[in-house]
PDB file of N, CA and C in Angstrom:
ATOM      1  N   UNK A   1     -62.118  39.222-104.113  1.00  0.00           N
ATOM      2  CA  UNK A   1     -61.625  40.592-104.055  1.00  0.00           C
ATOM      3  C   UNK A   1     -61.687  41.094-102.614  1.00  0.00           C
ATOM      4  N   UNK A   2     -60.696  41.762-102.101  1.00  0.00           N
ATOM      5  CA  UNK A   2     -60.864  42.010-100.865  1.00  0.00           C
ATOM      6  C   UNK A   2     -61.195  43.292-100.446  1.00  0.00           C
ATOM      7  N   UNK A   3     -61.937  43.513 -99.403  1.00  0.00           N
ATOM      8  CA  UNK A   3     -62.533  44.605 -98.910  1.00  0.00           C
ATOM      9  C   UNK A   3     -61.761  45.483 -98.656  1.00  0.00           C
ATOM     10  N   UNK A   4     -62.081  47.056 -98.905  1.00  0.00           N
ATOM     11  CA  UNK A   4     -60.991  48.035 -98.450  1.00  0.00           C
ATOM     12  C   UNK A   4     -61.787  48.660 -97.182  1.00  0.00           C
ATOM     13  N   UNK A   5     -61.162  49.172 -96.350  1.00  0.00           N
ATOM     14  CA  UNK A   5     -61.439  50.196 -95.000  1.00  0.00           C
ATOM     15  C   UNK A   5     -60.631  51.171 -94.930  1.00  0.00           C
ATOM     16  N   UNK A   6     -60.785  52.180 -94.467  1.00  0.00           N
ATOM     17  CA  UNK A   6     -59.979  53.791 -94.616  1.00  0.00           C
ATOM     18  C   UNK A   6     -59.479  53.439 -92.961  1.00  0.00           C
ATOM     19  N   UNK A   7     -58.651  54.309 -92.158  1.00  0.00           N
ATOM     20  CA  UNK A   7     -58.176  53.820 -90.993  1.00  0.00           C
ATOM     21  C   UNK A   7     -59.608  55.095 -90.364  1.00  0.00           C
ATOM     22  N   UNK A   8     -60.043  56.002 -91.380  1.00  0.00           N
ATOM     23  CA  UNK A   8     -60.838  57.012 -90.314  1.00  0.00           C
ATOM     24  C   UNK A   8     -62.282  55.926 -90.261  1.00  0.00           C
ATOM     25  N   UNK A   9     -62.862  55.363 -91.123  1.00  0.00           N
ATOM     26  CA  UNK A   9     -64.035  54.884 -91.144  1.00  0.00           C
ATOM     27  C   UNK A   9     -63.712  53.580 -90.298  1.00  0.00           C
ATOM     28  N   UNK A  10     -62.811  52.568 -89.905  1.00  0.00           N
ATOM     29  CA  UNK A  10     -62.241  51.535 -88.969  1.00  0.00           C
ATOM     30  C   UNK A  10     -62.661  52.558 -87.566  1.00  0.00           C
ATOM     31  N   UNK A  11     -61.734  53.364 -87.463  1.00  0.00           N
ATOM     32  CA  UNK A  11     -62.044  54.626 -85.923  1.00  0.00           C
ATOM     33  C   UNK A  11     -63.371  54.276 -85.755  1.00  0.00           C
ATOM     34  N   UNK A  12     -64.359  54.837 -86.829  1.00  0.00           N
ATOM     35  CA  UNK A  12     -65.322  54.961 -86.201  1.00  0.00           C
ATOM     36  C   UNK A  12     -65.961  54.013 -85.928  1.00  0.00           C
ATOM     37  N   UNK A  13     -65.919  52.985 -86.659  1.00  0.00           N
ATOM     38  CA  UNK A  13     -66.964  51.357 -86.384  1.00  0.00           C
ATOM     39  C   UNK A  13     -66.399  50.727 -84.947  1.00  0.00           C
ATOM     40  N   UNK A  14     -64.824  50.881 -84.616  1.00  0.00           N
ATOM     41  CA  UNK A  14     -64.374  50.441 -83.275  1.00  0.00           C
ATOM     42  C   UNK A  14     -65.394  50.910 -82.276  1.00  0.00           C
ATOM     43  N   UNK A  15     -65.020  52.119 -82.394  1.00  0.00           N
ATOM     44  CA  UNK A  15     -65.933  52.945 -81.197  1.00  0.00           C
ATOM     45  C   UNK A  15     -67.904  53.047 -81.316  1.00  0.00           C
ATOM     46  N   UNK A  16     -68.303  52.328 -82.433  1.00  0.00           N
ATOM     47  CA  UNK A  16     -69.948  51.782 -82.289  1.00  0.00           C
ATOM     48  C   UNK A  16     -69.926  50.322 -82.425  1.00  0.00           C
ATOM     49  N   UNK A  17     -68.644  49.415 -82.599  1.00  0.00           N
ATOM     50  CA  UNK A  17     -69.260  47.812 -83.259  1.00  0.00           C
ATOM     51  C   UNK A  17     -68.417  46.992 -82.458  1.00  0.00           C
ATOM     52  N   UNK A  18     -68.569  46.728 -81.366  1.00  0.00           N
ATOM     53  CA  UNK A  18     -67.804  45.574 -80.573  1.00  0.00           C
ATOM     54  C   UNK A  18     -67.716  44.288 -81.558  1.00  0.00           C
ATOM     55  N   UNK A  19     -68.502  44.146 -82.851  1.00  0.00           N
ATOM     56  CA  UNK A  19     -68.296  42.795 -83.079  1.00  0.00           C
ATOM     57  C   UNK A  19     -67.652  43.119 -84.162  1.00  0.00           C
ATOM     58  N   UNK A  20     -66.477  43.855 -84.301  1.00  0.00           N
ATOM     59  CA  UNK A  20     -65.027  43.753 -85.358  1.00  0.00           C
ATOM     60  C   UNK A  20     -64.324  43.749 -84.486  1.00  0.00           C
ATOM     61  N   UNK A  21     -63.404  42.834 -84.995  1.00  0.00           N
ATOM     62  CA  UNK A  21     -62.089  42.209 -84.600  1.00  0.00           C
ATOM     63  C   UNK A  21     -61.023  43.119 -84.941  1.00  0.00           C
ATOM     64  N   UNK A  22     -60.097  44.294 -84.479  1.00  0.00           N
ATOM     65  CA  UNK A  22     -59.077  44.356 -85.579  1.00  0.00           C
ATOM     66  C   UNK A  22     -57.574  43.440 -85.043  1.00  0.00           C
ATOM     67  N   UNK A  23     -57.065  42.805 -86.258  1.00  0.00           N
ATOM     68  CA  UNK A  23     -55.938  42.098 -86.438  1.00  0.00           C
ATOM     69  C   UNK A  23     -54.920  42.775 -86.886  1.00  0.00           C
ATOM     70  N   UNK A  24     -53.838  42.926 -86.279  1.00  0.00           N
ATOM     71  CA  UNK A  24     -52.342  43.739 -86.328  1.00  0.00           C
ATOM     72  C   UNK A  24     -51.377  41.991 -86.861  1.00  0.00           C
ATOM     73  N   UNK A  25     -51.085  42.175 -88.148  1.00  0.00           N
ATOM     74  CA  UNK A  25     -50.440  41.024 -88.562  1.00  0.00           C
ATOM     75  C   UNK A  25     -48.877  41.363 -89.140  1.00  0.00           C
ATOM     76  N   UNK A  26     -48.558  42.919 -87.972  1.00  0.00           N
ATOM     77  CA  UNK A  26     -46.793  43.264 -88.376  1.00  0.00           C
ATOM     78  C   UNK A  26     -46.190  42.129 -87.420  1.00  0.00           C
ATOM     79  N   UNK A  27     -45.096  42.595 -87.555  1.00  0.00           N
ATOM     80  CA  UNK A  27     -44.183  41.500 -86.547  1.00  0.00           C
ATOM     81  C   UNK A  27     -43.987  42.501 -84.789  1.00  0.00           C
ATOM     82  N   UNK A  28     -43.567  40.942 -84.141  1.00  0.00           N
ATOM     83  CA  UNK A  28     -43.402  41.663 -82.848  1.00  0.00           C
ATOM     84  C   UNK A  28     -42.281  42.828 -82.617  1.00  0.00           C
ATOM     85  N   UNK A  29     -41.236  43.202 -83.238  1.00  0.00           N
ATOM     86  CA  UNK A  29     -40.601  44.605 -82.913  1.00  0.00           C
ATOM     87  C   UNK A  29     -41.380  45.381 -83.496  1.00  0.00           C
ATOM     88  N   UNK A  30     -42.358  45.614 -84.502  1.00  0.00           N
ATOM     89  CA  UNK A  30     -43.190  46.591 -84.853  1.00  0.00           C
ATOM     90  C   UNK A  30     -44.359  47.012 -83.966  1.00  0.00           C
ATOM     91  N   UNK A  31     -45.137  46.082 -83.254  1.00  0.00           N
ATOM     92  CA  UNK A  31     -45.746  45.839 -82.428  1.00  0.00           C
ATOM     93  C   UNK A  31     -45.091  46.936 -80.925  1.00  0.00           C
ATOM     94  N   UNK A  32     -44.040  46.151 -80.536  1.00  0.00           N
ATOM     95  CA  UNK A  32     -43.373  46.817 -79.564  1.00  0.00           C
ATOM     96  C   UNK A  32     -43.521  48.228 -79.657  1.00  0.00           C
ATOM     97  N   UNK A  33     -43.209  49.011 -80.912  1.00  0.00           N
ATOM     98  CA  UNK A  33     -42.906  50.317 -81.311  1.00  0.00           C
ATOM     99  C   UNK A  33     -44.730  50.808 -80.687  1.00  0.00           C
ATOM    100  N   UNK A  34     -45.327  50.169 -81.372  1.00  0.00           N
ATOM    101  CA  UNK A  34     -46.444  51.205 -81.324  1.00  0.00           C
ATOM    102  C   UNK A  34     -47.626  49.939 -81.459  1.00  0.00           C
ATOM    103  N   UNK A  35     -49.105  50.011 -80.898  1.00  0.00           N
ATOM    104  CA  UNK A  35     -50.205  49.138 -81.369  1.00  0.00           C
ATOM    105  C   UNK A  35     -51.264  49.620 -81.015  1.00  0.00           C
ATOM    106  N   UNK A  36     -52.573  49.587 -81.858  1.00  0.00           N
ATOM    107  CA  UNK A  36     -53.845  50.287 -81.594  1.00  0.00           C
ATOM    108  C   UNK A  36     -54.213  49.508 -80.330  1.00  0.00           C
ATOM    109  N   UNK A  37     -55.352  49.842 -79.614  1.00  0.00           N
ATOM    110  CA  UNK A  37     -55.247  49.376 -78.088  1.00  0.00           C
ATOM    111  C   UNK A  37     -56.561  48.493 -78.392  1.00  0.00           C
ATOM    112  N   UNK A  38     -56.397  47.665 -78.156  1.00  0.00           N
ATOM    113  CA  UNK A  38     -57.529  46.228 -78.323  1.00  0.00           C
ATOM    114  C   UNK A  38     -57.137  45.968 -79.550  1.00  0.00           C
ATOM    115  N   UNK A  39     -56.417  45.642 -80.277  1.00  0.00           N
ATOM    116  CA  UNK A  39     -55.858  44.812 -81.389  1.00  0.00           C
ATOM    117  C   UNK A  39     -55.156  43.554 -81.077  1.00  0.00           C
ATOM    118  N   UNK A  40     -55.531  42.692 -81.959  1.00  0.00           N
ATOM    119  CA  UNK A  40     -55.873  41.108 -81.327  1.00  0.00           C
ATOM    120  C   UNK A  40     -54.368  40.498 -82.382  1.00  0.00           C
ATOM    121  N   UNK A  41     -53.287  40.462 -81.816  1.00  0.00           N
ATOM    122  CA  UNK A  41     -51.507  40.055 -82.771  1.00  0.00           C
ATOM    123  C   UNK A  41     -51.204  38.882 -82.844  1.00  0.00           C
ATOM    124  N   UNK A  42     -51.310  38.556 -84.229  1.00  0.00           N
ATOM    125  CA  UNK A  42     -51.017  37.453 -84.603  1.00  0.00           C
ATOM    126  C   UNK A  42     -49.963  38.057 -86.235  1.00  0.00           C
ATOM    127  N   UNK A  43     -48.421  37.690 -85.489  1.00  0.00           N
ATOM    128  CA  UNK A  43     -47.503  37.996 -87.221  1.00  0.00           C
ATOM    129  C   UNK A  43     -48.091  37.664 -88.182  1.00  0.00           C
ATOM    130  N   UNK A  44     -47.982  38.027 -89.517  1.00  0.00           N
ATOM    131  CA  UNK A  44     -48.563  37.484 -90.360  1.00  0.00           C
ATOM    132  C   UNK A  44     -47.959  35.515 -91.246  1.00  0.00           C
ATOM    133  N   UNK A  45     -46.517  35.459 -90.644  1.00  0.00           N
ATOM    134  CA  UNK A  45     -45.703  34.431 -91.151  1.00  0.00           C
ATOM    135  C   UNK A  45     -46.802  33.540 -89.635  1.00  0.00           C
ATOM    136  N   UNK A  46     -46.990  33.648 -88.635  1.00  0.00           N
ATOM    137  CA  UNK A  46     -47.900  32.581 -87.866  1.00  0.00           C
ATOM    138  C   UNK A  46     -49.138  32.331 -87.913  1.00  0.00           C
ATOM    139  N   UNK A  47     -49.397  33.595 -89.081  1.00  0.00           N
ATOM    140  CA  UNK A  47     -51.172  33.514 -89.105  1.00  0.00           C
ATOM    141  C   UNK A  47     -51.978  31.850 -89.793  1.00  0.00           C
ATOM    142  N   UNK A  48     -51.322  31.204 -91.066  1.00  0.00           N
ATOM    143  CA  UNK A  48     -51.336  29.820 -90.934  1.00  0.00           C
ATOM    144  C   UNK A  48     -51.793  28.682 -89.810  1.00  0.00           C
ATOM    145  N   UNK A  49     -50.809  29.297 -88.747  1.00  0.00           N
ATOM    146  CA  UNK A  49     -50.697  27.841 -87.673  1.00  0.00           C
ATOM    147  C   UNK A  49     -51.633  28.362 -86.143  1.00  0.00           C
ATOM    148  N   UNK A  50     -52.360  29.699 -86.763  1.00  0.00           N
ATOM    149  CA  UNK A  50     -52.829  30.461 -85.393  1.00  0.00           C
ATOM    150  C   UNK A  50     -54.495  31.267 -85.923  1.00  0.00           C
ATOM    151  N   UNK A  51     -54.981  30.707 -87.160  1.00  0.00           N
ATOM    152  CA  UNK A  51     -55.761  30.794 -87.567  1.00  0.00           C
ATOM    153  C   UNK A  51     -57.218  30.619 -86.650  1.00  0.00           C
ATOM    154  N   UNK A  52     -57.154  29.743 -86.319  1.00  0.00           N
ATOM    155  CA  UNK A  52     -57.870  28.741 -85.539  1.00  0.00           C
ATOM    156  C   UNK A  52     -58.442  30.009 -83.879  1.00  0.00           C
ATOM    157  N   UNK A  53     -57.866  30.893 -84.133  1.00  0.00           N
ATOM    158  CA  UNK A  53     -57.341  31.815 -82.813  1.00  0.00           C
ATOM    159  C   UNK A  53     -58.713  32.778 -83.308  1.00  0.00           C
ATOM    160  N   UNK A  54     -59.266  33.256 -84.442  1.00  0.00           N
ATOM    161  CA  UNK A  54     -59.782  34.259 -84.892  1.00  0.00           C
ATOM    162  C   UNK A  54     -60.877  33.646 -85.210  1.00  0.00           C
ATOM    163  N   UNK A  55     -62.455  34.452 -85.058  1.00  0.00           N
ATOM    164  CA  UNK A  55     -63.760  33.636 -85.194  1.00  0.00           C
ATOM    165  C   UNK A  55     -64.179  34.508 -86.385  1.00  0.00           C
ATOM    166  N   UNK A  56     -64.191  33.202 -86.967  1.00  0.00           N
ATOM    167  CA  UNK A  56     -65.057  33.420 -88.041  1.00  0.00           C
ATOM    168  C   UNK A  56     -66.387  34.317 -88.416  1.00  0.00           C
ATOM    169  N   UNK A  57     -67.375  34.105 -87.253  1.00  0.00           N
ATOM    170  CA  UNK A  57     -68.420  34.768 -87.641  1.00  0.00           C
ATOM    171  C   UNK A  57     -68.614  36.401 -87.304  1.00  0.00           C
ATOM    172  N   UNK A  58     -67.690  36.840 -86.883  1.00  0.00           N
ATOM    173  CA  UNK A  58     -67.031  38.034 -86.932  1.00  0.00           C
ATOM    174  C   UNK A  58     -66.456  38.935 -87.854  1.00  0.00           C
ATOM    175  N   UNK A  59     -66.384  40.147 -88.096  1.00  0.00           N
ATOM    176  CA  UNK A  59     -65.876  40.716 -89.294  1.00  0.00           C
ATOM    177  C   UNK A  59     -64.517  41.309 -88.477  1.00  0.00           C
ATOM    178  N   UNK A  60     -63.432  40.814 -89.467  1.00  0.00           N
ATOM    179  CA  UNK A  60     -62.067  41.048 -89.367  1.00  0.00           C
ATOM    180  C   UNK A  60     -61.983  42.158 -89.986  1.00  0.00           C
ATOM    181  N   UNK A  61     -60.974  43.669 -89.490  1.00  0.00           N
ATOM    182  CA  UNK A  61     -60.061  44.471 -89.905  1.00  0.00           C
ATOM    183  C   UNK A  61     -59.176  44.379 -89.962  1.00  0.00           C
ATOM    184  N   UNK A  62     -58.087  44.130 -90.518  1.00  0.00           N
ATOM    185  CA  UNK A  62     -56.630  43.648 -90.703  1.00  0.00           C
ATOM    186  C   UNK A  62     -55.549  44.770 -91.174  1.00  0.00           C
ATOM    187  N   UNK A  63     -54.387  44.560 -89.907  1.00  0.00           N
ATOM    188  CA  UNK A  63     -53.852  45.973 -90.394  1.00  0.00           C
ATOM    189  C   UNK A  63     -52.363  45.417 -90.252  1.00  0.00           C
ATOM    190  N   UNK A  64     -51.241  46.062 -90.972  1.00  0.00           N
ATOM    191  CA  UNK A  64     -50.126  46.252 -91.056  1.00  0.00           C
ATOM    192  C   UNK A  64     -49.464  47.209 -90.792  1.00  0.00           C
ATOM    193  N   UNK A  65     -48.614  47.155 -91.298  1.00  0.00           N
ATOM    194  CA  UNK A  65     -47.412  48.712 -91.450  1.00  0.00           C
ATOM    195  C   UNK A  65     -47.870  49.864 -92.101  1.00  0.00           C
ATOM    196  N   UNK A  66     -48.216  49.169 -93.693  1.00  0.00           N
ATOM    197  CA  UNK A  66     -48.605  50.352 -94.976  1.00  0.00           C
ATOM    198  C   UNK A  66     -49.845  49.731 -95.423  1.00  0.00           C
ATOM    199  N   UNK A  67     -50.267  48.069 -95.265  1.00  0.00           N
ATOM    200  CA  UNK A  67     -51.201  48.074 -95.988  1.00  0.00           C
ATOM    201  C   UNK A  67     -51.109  46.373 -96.606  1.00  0.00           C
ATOM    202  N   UNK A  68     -49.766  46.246 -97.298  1.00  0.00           N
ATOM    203  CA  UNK A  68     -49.726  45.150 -97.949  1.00  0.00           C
ATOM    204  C   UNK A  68     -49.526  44.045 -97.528  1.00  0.00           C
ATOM    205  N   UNK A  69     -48.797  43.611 -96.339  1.00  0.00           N
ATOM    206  CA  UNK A  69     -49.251  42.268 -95.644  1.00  0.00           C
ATOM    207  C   UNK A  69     -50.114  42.168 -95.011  1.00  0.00           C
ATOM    208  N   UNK A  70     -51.340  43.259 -94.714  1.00  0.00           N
ATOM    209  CA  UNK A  70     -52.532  42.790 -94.217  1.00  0.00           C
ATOM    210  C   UNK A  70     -53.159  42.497 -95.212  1.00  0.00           C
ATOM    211  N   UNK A  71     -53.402  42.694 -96.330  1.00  0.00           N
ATOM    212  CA  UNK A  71     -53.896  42.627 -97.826  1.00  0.00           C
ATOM    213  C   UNK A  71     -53.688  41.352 -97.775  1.00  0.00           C
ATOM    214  N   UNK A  72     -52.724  40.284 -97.834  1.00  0.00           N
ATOM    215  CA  UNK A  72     -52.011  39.371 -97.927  1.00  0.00           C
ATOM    216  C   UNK A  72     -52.971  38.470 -97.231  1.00  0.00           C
ATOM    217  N   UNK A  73     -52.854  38.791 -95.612  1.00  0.00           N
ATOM    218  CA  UNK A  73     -53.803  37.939 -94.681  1.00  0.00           C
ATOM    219  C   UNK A  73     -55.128  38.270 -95.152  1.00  0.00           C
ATOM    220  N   UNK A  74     -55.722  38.846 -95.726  1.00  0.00           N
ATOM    221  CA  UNK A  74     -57.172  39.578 -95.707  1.00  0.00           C
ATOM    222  C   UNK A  74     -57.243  38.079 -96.692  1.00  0.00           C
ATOM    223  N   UNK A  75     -56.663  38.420 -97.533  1.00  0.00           N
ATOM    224  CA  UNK A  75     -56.951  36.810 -99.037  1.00  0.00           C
ATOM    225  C   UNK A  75     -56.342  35.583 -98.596  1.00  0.00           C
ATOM    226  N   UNK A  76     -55.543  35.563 -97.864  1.00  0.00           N
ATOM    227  CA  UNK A  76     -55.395  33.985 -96.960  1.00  0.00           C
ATOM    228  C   UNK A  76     -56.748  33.779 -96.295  1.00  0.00           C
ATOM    229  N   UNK A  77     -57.351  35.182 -95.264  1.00  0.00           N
ATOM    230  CA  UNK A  77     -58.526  34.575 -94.661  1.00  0.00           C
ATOM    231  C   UNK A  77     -59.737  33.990 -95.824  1.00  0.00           C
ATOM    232  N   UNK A  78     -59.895  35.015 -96.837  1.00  0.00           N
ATOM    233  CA  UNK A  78     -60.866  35.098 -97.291  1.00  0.00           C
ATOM    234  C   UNK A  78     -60.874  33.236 -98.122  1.00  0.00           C
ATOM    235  N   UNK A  79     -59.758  32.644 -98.628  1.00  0.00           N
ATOM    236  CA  UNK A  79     -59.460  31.361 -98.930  1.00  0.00           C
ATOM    237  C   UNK A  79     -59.829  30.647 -98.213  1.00  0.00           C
ATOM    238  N   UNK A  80     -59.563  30.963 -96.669  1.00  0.00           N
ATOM    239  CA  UNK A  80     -59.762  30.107 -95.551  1.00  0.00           C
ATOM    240  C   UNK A  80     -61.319  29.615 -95.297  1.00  0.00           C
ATOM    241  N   UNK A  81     -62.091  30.787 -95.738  1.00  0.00           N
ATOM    242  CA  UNK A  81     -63.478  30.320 -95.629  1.00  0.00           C
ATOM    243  C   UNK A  81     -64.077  31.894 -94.923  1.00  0.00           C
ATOM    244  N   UNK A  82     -63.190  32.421 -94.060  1.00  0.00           N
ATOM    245  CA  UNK A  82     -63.872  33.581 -93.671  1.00  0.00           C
ATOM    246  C   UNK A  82     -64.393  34.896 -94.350  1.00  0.00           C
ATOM    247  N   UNK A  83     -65.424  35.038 -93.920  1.00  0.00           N
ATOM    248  CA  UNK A  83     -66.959  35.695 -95.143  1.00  0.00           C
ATOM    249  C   UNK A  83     -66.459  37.588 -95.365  1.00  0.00           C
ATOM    250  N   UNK A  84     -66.421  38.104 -94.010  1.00  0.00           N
ATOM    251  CA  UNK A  84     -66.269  39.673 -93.701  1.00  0.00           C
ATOM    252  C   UNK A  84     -65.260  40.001 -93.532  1.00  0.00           C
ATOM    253  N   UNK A  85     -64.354  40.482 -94.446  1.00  0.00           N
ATOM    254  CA  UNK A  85     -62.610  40.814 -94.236  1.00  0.00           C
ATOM    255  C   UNK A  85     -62.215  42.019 -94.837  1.00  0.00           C
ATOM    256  N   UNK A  86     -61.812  42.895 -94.056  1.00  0.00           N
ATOM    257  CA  UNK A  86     -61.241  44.253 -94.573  1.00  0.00           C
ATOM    258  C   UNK A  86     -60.074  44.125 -94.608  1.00  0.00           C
ATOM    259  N   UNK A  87     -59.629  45.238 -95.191  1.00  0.00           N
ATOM    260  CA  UNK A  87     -57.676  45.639 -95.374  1.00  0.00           C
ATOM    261  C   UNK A  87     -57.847  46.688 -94.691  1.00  0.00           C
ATOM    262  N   UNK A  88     -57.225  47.480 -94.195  1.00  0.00           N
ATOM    263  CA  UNK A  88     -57.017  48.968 -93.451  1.00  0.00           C
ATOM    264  C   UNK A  88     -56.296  49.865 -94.319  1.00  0.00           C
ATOM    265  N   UNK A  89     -56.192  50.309 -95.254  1.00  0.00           N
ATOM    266  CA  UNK A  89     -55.863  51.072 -96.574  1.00  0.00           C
ATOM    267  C   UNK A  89     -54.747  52.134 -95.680  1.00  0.00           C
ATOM    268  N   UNK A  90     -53.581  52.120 -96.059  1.00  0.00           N
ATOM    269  CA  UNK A  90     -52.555  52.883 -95.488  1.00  0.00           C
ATOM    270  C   UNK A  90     -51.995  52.145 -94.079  1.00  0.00           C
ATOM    271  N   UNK A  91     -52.709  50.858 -93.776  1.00  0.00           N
ATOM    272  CA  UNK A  91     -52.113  50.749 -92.524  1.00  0.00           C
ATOM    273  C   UNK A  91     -52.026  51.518 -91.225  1.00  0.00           C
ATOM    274  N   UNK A  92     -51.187  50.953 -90.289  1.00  0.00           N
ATOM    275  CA  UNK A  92     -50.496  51.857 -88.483  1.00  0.00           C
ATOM    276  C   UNK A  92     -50.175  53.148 -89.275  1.00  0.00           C
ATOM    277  N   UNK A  93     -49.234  53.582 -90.088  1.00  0.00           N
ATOM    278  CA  UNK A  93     -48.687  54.774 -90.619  1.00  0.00           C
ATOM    279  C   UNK A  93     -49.510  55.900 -90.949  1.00  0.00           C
ATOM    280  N   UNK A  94     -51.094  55.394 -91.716  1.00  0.00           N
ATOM    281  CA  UNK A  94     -51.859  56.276 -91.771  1.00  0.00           C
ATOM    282  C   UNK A  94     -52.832  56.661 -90.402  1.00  0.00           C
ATOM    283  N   UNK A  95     -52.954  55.106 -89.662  1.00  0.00           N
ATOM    284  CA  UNK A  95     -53.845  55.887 -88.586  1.00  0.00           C
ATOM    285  C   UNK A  95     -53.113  56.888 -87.813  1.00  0.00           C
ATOM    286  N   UNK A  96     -51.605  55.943 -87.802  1.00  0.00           N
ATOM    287  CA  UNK A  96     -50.968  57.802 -86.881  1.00  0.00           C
ATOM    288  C   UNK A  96     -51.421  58.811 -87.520  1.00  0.00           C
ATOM    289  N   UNK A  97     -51.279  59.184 -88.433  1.00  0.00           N
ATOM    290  CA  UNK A  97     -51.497  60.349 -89.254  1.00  0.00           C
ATOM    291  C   UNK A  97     -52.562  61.058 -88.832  1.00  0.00           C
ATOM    292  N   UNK A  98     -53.605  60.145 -88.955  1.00  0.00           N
ATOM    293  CA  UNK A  98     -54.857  60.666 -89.616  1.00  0.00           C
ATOM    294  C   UNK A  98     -55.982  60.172 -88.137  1.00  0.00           C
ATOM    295  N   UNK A  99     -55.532  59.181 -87.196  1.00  0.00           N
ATOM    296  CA  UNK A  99     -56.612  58.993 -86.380  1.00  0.00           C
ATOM    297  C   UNK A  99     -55.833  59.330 -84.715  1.00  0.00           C
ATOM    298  N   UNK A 100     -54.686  58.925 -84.754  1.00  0.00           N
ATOM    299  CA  UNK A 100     -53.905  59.178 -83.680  1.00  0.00           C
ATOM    300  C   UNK A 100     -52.674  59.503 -83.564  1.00  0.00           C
ATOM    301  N   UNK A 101     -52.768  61.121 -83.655  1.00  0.00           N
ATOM    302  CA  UNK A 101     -51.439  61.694 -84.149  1.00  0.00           C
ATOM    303  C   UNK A 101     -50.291  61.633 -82.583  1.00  0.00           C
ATOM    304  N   UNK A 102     -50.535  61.247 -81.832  1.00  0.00           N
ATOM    305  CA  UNK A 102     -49.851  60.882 -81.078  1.00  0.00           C
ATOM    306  C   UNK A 102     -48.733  59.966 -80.450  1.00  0.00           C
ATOM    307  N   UNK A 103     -49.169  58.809 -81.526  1.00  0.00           N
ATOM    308  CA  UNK A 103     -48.690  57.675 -82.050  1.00  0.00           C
ATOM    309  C   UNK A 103     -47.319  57.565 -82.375  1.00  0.00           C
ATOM    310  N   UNK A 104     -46.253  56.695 -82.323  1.00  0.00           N
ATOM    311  CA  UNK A 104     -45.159  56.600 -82.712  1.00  0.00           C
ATOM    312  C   UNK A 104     -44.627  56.147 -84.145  1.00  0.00           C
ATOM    313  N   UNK A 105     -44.033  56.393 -85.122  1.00  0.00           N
ATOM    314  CA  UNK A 105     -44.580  56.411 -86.091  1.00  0.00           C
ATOM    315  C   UNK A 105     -43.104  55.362 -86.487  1.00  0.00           C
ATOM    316  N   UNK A 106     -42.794  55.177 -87.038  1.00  0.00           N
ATOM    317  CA  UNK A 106     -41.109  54.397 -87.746  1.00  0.00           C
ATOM    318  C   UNK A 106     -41.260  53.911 -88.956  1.00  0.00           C
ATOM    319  N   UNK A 107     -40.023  53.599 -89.770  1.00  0.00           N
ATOM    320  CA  UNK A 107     -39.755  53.397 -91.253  1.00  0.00           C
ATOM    321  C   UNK A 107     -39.843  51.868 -91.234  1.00  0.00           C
TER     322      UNK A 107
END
């Protein structure tokens, strides 16, 4: 079962826990548009062959667009063997919202 994270409670662990990872697994024109700043991009269609890229003994936040292809990678990792894996519940769309309304937002 995979872990949920709110994008406000992610905010705050960034800014006290150097040892979460967050993973942006949209694609690169989504990326382009907008990306949280120290987010570590790997698409989610390369996450397979680029796995190897992300440490394990680390706790992963995993974020998307809305939610559901990080969900996706969260249970590929969690298969993979890796122990600490969140989803980011609402995705980029909600942290604009809700953590950085400054943010560029798109459909």
């Amino acid at each position: 079962m995979v872990q949920e994270i709110s994008c406000r409670e992610l905010a705050a662990k960034l800014e006290q826990d150097r040892a979460i990872v967050l993973l942006d697994v949209r694609d690169d024109w989504e990326v382009e548009i907008c990306m949280i700043n120290g987010a570590q991009h790997i698409p989610l269609s390369n996450l397979p062959g680029r796995v190897d890229e992300l440490p394990p003994e680390k706790t992963l936040a995993i974020i998307c667009h809305h939610g559901v292809r990080s969900r996706h990678a969260a249970m590929f990792l969690e298969d993979y063997g890796f122990k600490d894996v969140f989803n980011v519940t609402g995705g980029i769309d909600v942290w604009a919202l809700e953590v950085e309304p400054d943010m560029t937002r798109y459909d």
